[in-house]
Protein backbone atom coordinates (compact mmCIF):
# COMPACT_ATOMS: atom_id res chain seq x y z
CA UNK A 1 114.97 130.36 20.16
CA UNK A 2 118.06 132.65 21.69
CA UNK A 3 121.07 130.78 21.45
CA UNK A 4 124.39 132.52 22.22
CA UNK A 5 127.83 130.82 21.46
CA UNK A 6 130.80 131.59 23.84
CA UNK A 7 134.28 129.75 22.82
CA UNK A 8 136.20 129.03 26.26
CA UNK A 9 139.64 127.97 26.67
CA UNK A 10 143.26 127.31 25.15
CA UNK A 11 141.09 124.16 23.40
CA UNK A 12 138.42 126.87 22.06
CA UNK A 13 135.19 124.39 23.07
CA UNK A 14 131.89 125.85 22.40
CA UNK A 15 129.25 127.06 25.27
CA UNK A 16 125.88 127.80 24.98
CA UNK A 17 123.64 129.92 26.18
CA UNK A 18 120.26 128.77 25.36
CA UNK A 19 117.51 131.03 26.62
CA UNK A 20 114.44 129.46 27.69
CA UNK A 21 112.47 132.04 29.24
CA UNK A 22 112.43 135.76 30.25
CA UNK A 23 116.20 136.15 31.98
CA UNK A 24 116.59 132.37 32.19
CA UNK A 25 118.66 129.87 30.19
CA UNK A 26 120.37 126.98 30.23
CA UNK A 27 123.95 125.99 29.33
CA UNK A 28 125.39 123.50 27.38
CA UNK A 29 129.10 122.42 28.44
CA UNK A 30 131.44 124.96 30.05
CA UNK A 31 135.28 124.25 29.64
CA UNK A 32 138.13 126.74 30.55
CA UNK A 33 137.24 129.91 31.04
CA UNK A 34 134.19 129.96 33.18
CA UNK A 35 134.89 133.55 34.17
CA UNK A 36 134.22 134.65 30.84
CA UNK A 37 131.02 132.77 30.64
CA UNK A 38 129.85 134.50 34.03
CA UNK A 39 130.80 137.82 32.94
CA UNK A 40 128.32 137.01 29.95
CA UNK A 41 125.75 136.00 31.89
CA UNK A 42 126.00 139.04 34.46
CA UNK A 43 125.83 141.30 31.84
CA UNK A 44 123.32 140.41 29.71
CA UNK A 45 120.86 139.69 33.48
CA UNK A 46 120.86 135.78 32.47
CA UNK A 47 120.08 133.47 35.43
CA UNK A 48 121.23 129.61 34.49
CA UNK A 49 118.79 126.86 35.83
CA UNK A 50 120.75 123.78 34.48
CA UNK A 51 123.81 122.89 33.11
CA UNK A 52 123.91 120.55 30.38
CA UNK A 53 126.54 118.05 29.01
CA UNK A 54 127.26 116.41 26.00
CA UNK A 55 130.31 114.36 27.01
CA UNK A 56 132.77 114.17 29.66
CA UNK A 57 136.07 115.25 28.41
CA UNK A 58 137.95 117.89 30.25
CA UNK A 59 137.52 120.88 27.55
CA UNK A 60 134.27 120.88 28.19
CA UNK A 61 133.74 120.42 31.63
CA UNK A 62 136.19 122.32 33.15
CA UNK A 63 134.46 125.59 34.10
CA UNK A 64 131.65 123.87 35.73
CA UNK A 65 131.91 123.32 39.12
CA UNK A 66 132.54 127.36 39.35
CA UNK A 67 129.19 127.73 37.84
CA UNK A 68 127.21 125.16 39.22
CA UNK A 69 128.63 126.50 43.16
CA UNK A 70 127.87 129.93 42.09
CA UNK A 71 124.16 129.67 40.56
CA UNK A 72 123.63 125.82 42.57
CA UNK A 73 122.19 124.62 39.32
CA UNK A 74 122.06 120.77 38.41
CA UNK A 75 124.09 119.34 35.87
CA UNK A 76 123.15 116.60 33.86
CA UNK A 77 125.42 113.97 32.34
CA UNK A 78 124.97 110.46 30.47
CA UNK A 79 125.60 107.90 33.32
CA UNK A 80 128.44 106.33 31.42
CA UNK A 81 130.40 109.72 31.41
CA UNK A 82 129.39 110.78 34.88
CA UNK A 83 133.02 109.10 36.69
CA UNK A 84 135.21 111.66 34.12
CA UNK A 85 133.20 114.41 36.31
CA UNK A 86 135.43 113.56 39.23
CA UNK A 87 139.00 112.06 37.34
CA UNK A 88 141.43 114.16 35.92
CA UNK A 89 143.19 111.19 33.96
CA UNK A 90 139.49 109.45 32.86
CA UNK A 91 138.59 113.61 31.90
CA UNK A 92 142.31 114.13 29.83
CA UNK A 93 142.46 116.79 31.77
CA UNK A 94 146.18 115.65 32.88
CA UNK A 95 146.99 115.83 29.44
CA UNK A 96 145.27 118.55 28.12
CA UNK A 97 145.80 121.14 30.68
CA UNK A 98 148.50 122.64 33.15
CA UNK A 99 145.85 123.79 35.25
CA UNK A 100 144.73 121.60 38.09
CA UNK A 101 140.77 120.68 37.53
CA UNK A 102 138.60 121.23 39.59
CA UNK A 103 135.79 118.38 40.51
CA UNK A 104 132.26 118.27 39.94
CA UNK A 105 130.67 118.16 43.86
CA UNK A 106 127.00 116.95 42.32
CA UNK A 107 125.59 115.93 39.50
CA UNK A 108 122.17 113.98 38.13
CA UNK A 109 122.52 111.00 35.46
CA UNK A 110 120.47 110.44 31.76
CA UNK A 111 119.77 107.99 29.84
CA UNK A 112 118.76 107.63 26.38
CA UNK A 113 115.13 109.29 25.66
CA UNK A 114 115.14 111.21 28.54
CA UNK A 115 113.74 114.51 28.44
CA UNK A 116 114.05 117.57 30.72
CA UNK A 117 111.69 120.72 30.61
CA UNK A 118 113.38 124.16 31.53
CA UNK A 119 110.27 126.74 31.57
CA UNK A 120 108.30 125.53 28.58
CA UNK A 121 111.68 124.46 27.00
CA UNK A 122 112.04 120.57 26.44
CA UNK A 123 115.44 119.04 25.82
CA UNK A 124 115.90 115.36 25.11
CA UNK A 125 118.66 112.92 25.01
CA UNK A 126 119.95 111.06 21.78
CA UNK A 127 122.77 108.46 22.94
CA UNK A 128 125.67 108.68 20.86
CA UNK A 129 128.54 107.25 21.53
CA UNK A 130 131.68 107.08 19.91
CA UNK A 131 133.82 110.22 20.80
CA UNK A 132 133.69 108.56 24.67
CA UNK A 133 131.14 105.63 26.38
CA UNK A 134 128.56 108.35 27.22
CA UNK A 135 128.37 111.21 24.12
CA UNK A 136 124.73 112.76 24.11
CA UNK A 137 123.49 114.85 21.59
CA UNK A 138 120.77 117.39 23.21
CA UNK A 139 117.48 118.13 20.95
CA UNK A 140 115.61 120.80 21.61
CA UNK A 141 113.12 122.21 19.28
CA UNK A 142 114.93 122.98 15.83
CA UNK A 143 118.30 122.66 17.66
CA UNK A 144 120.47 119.99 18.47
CA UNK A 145 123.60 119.99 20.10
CA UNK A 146 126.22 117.38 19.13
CA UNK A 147 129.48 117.94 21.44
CA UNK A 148 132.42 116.27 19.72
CA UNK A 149 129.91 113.99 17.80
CA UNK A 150 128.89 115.47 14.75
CA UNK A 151 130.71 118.26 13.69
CA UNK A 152 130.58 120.63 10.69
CA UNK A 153 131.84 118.16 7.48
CA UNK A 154 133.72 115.94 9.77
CA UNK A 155 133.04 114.14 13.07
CA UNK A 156 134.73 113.41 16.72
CA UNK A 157 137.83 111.54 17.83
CA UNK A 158 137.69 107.80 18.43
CA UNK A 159 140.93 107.17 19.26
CA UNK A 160 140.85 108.32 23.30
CA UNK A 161 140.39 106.07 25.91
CA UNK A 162 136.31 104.74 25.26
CA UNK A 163 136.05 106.01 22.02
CA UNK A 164 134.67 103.50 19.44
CA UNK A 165 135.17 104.18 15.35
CA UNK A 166 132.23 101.30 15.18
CA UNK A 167 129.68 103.00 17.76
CA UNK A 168 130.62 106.76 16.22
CA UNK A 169 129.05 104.65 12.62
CA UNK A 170 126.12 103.65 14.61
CA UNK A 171 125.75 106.63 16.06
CA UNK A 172 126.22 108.93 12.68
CA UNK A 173 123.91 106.19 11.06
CA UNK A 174 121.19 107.48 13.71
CA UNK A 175 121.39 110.85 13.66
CA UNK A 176 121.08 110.81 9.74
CA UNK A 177 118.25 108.74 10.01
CA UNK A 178 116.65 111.96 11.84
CA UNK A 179 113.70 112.93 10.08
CA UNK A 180 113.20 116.31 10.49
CA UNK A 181 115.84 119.50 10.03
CA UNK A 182 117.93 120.76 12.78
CA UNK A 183 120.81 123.29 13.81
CA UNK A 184 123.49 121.30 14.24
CA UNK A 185 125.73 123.69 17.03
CA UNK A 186 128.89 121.33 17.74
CA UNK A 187 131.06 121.05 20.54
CA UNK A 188 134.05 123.00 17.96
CA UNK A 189 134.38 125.28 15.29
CA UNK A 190 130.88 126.83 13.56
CA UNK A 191 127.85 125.65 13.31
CA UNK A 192 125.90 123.58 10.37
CA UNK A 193 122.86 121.78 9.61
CA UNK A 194 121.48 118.45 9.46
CA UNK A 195 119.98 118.53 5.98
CA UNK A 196 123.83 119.99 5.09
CA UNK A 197 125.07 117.16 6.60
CA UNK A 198 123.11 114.52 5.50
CA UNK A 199 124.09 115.67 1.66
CA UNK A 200 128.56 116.47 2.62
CA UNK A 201 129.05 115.50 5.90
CA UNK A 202 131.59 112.53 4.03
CA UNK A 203 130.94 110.54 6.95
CA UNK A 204 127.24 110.14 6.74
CA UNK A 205 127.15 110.09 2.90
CA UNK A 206 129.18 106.89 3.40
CA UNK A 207 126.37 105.07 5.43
């Protein structure tokens, strides 16, 4: 599977690009710099069908209404997340940005277990809250992207408005329960794996 990494902003929040058929692909949380992001896709003949969402916070949902007007692709967010879509104080994005954000017009809700097909490409939702009310982790064959849930040795904030240190436990306690291996691609900094982890990550060796 393709996956391309773009890192977009002042707050450096990871979008992908996952490819999921001959000059189609979905993407996975846009933040600042959505400019950037279409430049990418122009140039490299990419046509988005979806775009994805791991969480609501404004770093990585900032850049999406540009996208989703240009292309008039769905995006998908966990129900509990969907009112930071339209809220610049429930986002942060009143304190994490000068730059007045631009609302999300339309949007479709998930809930755990859901799954979504893109071409023959199947992506499913893990609940995971924690970092806010409605964190998702997206599985999709060997990949799975955590947003600001899991990251590389470390894991996300609780300490915004909806985070929970308890549910981010639950939620760790979950994901390391996984069976199989995955690319873990994180909302920050560089990707890891699960089986990695599993064996450093000092939050889930603690469960």
């Amino acid at each position: 599977m393709q996956v391309t990494k773009l890192v977009l902003g002042a707050l450096a929040s990871n979008c992908y690009i996952v490819e999921t058929g001959e000059n189609s692909c979905v993407l996975v949380d846009i933040g600042e710099g959505a400019p950037v992001l279409l430049r990418h896709l122009e140039l490299h003949q990419l046509t988005p069908c979806a775009i994805l969402l791991t969480h609501g916070h404004y770093d990585h949902i900032a850049g999406i209404e540009q996208v989703r007007k240009k292309y008039q692709i769905p995006v998908y967010i966990h129900s509990q997340d969907a009112p930071m879509l339209t809220d610049s104080a429930a986002n942060l994005g009143d304190w994490l940005s000068d730059t007045p954000f631009q609302p999300v017009q339309e949007w479709q809700t998930v809930e755990d277990g859901d799954s979504l097909t893109f071409g023959d490409t199947a992506f499913t939702v893990l609940h995971t809250p924690g970092h806010t009310p409605g964190s998702i982790c997206w599985q999709c064959e060997d990949i799975l992207l955590t947003g600001d849930t899991l990251f590389r040795l470390s894991r996300g904030r609780t300490d915004f408005p909806g985070g929970s240190d308890a549910q981010m436990l639950e939620s760790f306690r979950r994901l390391k329960q996984l069976k199989s291996d995955y690319r873990v691609l994180p909302g920050h900094n560089e990707e890891s794996t699960l089986s990695f982890e599993k064996a450093h990550n000092p939050t889930m060796r603690g469960l």
